[in-house]
PDB file of N, CA and C in Angstrom:
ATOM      1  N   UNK A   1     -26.680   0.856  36.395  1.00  0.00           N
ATOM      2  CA  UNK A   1     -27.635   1.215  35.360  1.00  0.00           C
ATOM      3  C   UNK A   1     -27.450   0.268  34.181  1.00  0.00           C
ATOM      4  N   UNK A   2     -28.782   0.056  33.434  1.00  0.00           N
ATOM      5  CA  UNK A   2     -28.625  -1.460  32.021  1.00  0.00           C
ATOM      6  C   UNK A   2     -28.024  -0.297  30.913  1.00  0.00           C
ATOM      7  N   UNK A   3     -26.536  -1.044  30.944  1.00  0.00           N
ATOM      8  CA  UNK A   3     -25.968  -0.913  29.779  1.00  0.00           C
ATOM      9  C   UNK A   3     -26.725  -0.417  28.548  1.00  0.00           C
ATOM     10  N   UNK A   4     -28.199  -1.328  27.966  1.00  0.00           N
ATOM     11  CA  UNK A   4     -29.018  -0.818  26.857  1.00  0.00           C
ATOM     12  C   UNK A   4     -29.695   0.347  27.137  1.00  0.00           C
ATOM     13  N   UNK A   5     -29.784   0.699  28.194  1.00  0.00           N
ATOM     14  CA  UNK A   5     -30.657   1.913  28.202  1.00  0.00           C
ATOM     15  C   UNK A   5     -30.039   3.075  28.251  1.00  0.00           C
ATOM     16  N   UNK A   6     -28.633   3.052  28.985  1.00  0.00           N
ATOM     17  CA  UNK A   6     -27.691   4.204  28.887  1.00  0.00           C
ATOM     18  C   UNK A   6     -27.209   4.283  27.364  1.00  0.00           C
ATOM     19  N   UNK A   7     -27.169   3.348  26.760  1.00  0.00           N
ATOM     20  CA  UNK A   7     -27.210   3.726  24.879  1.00  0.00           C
ATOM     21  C   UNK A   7     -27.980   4.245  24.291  1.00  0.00           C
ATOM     22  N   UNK A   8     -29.117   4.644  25.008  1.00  0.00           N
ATOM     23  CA  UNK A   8     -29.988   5.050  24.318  1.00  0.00           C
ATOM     24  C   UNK A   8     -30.598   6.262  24.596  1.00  0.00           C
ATOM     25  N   UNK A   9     -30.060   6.825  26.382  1.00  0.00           N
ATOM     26  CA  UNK A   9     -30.461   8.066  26.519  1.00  0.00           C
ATOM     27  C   UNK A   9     -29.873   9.258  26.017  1.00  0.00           C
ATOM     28  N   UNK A  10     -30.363  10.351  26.223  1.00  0.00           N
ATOM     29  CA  UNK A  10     -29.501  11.857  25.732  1.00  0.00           C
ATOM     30  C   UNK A  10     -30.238  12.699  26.896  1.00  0.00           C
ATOM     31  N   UNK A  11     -29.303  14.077  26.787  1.00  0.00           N
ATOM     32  CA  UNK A  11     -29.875  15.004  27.293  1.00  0.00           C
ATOM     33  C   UNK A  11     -30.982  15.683  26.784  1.00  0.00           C
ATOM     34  N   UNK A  12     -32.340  15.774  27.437  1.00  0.00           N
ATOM     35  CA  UNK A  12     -33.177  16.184  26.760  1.00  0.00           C
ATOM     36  C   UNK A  12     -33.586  18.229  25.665  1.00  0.00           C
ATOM     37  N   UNK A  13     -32.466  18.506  26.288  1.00  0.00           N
ATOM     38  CA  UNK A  13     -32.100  19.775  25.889  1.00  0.00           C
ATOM     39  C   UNK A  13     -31.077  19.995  24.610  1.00  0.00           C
ATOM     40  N   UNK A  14     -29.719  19.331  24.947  1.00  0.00           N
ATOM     41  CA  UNK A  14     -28.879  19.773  24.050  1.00  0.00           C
ATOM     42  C   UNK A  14     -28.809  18.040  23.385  1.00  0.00           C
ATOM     43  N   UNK A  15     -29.041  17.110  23.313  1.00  0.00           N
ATOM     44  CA  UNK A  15     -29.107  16.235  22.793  1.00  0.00           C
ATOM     45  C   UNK A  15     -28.358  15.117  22.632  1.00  0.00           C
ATOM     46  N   UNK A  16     -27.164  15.401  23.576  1.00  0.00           N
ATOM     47  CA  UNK A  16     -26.011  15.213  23.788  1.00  0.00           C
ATOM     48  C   UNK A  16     -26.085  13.314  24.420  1.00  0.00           C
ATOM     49  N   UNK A  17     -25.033  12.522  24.014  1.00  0.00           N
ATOM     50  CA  UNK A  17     -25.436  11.305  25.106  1.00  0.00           C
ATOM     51  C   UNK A  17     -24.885  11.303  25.886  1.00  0.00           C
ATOM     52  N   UNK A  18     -24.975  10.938  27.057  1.00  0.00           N
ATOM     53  CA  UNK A  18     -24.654  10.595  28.654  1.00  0.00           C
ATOM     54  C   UNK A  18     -24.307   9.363  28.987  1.00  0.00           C
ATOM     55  N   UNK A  19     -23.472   9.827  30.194  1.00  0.00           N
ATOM     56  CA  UNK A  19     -22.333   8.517  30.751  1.00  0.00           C
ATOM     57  C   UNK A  19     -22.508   8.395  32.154  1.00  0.00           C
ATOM     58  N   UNK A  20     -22.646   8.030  32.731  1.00  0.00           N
ATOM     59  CA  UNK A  20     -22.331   7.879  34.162  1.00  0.00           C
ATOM     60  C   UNK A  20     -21.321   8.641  34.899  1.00  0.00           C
ATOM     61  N   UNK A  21     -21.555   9.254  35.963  1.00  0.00           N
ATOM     62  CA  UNK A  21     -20.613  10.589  36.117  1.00  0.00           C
ATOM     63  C   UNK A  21     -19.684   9.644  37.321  1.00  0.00           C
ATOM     64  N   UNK A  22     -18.371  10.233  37.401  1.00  0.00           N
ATOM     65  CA  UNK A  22     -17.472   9.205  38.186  1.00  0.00           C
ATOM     66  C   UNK A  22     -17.517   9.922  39.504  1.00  0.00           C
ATOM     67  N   UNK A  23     -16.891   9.217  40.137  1.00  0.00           N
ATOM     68  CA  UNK A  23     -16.684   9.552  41.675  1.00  0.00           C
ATOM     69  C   UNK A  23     -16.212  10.744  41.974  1.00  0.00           C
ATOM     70  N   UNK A  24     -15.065  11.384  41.314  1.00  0.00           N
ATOM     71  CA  UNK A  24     -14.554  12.531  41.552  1.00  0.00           C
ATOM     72  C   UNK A  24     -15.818  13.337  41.259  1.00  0.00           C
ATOM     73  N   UNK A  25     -16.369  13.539  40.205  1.00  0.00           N
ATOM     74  CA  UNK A  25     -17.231  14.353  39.507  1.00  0.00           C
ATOM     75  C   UNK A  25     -18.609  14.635  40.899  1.00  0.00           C
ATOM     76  N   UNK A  26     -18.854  13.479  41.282  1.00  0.00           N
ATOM     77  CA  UNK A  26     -19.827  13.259  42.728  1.00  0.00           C
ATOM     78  C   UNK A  26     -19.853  13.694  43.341  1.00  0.00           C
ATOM     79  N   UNK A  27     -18.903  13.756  43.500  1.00  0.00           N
ATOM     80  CA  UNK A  27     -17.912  14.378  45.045  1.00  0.00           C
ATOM     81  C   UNK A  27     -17.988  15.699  44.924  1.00  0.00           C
ATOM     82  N   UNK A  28     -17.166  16.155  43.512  1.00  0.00           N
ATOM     83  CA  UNK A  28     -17.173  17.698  43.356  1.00  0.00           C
ATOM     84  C   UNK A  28     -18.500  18.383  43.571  1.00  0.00           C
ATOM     85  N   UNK A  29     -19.818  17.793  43.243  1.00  0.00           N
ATOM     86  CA  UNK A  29     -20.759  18.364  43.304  1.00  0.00           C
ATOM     87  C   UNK A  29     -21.869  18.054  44.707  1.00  0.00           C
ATOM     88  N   UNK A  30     -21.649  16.806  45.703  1.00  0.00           N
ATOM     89  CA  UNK A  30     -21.712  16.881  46.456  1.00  0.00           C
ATOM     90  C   UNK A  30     -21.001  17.826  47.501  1.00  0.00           C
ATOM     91  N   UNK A  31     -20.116  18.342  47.311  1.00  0.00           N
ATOM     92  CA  UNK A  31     -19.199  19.284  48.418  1.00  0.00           C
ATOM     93  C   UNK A  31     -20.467  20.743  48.396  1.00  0.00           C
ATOM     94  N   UNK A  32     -20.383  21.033  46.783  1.00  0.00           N
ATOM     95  CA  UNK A  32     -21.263  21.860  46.710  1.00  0.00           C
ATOM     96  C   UNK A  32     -22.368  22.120  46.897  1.00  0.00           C
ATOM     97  N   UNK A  33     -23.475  20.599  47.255  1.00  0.00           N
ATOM     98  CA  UNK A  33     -24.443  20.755  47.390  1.00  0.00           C
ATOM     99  C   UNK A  33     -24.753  20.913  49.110  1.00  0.00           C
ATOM    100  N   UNK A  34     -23.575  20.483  49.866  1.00  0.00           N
ATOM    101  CA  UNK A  34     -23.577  20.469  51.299  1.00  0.00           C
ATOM    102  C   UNK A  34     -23.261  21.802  51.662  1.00  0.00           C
ATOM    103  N   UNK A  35     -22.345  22.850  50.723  1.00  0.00           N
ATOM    104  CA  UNK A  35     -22.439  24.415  50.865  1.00  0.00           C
ATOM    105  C   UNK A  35     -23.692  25.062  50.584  1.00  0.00           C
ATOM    106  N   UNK A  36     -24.626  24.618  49.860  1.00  0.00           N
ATOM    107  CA  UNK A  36     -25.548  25.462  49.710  1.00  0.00           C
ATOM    108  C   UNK A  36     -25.790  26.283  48.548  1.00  0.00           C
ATOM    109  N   UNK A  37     -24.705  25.585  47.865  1.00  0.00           N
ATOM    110  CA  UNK A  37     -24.385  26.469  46.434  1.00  0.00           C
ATOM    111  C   UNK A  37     -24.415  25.974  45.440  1.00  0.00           C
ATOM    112  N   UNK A  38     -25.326  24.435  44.851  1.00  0.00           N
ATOM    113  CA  UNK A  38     -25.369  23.934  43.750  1.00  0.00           C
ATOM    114  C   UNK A  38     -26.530  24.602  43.438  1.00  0.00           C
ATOM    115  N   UNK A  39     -27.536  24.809  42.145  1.00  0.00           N
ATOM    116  CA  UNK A  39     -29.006  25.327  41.599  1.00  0.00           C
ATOM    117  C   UNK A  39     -29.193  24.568  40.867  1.00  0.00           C
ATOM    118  N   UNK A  40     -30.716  24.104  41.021  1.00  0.00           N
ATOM    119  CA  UNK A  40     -31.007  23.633  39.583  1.00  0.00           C
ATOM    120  C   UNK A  40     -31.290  24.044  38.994  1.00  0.00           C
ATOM    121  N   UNK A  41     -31.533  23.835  37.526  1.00  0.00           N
ATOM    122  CA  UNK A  41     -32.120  24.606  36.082  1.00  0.00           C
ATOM    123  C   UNK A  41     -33.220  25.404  36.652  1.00  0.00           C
ATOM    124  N   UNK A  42     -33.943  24.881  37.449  1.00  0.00           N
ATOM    125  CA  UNK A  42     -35.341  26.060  37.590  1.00  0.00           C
ATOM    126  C   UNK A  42     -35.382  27.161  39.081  1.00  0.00           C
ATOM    127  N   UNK A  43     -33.622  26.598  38.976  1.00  0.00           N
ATOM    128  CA  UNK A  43     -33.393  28.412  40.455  1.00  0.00           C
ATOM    129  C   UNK A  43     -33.695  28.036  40.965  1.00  0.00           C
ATOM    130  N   UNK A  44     -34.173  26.674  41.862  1.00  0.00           N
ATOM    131  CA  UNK A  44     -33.891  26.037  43.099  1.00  0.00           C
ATOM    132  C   UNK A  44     -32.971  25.130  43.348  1.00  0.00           C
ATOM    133  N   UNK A  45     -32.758  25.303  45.338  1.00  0.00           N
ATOM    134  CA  UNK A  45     -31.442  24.679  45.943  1.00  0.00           C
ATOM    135  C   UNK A  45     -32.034  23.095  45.320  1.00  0.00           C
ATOM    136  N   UNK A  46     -30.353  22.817  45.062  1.00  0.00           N
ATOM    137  CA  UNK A  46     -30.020  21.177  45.366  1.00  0.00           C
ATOM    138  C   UNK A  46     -29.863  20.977  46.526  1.00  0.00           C
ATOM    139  N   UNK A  47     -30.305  20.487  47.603  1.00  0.00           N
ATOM    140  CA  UNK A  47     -30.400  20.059  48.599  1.00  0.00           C
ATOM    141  C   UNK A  47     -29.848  18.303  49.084  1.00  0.00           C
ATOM    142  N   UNK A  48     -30.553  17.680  48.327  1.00  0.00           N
ATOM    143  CA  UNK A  48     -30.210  16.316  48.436  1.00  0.00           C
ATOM    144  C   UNK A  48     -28.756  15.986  47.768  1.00  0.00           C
ATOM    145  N   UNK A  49     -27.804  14.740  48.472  1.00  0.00           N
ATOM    146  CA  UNK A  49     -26.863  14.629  48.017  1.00  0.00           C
ATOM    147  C   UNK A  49     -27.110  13.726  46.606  1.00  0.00           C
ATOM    148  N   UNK A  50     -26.271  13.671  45.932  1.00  0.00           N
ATOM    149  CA  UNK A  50     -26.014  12.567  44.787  1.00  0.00           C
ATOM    150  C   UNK A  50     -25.271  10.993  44.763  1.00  0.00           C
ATOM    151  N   UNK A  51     -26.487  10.353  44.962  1.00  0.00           N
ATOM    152  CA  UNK A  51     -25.592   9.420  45.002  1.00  0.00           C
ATOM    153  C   UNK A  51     -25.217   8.784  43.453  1.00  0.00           C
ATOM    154  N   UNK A  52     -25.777   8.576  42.272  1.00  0.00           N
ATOM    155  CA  UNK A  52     -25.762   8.489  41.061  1.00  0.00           C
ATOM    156  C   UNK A  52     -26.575   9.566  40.104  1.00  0.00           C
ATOM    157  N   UNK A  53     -25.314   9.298  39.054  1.00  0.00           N
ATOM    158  CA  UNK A  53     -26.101  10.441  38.215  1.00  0.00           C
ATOM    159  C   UNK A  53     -25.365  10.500  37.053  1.00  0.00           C
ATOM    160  N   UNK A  54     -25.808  11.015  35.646  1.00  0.00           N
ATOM    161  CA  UNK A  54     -25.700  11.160  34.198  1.00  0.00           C
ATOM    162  C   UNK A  54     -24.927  12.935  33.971  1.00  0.00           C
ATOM    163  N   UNK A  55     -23.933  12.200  32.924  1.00  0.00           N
ATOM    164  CA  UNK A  55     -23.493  13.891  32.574  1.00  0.00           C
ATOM    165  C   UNK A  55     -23.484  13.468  31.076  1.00  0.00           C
ATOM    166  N   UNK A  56     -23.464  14.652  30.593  1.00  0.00           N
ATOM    167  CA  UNK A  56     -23.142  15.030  29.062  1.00  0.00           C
ATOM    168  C   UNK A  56     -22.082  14.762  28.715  1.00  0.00           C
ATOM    169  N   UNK A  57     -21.801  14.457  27.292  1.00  0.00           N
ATOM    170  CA  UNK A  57     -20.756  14.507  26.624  1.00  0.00           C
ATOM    171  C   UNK A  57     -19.584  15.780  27.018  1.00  0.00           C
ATOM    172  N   UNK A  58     -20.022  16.280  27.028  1.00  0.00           N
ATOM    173  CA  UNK A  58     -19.421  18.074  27.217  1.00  0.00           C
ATOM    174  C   UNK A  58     -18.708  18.260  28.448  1.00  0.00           C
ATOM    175  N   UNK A  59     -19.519  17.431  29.676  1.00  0.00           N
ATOM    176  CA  UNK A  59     -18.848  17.242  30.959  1.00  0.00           C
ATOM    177  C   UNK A  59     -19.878  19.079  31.711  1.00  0.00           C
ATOM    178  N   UNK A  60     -20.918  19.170  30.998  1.00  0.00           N
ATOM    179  CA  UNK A  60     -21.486  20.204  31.524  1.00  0.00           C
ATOM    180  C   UNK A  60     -22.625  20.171  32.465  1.00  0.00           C
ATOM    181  N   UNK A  61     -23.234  19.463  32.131  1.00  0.00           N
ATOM    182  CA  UNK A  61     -24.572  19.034  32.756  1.00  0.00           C
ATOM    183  C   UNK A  61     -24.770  17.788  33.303  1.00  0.00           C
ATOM    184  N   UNK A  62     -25.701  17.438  34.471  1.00  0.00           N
ATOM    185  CA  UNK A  62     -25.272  16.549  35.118  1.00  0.00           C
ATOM    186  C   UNK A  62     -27.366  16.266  35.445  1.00  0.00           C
ATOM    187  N   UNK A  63     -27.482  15.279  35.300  1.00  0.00           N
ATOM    188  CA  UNK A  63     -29.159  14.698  35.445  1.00  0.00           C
ATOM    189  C   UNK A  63     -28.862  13.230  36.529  1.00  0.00           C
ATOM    190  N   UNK A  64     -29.303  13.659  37.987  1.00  0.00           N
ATOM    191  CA  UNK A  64     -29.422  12.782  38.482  1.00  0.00           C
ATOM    192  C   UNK A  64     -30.165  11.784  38.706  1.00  0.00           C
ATOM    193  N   UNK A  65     -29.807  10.521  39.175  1.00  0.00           N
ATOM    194  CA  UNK A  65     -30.419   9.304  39.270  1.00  0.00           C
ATOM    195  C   UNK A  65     -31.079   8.995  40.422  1.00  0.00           C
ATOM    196  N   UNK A  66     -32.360   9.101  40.761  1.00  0.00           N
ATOM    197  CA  UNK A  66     -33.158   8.145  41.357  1.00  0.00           C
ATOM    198  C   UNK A  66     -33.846   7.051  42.019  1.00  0.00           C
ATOM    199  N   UNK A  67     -32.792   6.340  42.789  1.00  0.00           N
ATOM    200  CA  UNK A  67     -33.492   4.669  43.181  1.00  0.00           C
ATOM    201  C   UNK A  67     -33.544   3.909  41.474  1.00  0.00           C
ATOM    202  N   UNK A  68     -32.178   4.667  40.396  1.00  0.00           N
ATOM    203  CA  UNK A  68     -32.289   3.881  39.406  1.00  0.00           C
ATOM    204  C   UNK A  68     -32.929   4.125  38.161  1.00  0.00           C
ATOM    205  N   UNK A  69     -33.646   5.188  38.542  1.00  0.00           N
ATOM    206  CA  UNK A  69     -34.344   6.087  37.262  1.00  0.00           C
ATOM    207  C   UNK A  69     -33.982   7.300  37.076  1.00  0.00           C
ATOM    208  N   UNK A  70     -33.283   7.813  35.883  1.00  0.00           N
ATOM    209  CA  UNK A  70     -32.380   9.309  35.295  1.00  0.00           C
ATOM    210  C   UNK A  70     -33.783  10.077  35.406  1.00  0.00           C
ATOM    211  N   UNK A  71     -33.565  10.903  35.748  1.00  0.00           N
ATOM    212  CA  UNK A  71     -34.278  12.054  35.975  1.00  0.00           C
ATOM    213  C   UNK A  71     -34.071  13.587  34.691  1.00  0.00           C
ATOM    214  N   UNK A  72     -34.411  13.310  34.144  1.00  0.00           N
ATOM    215  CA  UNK A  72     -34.121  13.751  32.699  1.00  0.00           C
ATOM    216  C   UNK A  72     -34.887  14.501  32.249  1.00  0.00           C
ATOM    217  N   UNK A  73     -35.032  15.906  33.381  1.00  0.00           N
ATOM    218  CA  UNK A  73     -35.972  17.152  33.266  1.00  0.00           C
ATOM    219  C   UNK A  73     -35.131  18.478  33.027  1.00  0.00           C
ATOM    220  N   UNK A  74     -35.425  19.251  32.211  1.00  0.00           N
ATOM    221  CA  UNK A  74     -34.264  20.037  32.016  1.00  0.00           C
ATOM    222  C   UNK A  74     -33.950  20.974  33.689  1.00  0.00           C
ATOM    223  N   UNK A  75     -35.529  20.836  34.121  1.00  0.00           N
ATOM    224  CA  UNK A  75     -35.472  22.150  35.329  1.00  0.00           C
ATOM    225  C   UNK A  75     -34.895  21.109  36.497  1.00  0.00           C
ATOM    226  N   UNK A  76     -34.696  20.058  36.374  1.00  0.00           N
ATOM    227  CA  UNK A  76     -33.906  19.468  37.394  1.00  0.00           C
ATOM    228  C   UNK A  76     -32.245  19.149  37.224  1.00  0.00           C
ATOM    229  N   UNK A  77     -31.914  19.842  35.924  1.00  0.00           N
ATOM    230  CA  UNK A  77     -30.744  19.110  35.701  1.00  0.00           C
ATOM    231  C   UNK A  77     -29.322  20.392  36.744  1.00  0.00           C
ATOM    232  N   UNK A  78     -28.404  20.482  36.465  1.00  0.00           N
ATOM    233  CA  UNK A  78     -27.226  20.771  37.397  1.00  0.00           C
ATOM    234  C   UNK A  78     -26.183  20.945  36.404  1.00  0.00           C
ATOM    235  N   UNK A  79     -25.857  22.348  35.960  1.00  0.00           N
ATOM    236  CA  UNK A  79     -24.774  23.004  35.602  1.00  0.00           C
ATOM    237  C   UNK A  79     -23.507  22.647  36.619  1.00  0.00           C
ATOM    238  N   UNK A  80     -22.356  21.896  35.849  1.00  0.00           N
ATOM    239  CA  UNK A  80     -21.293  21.855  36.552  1.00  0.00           C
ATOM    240  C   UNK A  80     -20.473  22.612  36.468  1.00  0.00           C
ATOM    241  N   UNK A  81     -20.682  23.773  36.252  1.00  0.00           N
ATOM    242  CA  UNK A  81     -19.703  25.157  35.940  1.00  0.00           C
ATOM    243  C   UNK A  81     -19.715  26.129  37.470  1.00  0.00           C
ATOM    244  N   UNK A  82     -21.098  25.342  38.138  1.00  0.00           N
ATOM    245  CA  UNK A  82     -21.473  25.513  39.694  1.00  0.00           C
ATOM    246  C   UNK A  82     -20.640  25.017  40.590  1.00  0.00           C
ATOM    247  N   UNK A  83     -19.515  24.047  40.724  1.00  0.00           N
ATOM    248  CA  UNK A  83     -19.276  23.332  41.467  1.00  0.00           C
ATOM    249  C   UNK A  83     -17.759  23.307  41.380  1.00  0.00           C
ATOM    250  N   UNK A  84     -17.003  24.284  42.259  1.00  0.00           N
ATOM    251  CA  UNK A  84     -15.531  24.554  42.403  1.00  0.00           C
ATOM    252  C   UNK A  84     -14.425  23.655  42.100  1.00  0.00           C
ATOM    253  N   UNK A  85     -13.814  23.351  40.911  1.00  0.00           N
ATOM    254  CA  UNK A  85     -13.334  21.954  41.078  1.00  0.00           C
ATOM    255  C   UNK A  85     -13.690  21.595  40.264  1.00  0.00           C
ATOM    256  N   UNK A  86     -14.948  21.503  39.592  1.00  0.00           N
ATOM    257  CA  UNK A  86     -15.308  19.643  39.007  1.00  0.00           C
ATOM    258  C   UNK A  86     -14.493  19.240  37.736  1.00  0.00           C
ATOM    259  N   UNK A  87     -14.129  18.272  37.921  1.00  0.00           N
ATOM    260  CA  UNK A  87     -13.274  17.463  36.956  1.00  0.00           C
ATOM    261  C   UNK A  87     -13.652  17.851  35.202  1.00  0.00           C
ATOM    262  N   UNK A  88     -12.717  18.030  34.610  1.00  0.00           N
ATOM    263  CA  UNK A  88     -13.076  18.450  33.205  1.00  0.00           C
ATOM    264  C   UNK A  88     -12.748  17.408  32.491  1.00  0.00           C
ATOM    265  N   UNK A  89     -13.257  17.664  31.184  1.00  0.00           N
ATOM    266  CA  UNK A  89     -12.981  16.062  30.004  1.00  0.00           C
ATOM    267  C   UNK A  89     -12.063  15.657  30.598  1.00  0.00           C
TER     268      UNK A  89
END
């Protein structure tokens, strides 16, 4: 992802800026999404795995990436408080 543009995004909800979520963090929420047990903001399954994706400052929320484009809808975004494990600050 261009360096200038990740400076410049936020979460569109809490306002927060976003980083690139690491491998562990991926993982943690891929495990979960292959159980059947990740949701998105609008109470539907995550289904698809993650291959890139944006979290909050907070390490709470997680807005995945696209073929390269953040997806930065609140009803698509992914509570990581869902996902057994996931890596904290």
């Amino acid at each position: 992802m261009d360096r200038k543009l990740l400076d410049i995004l936020v979460c569109p909800t809490t306002r927060q800026s976003l980083a690139l979520l690491d491998s562990a963090g991926l993982d943690s929420l891929n495990r979960a999404i292959a159980a059947g047990t990740l949701k998105r903001g609008d109470g539907g399954t995550q289904t698809d795995a993650l291959r890139e994706a944006l979290i909050t400052r907070d390490r709470k929320t997680v807005y995945r990436i696209d073929d390269g484009i953040p997806v930065l809808l609140a009803e698509d975004s992914l509570a990581t408080a869902q996902a057994e494990g996931f890596p904290g600050a």
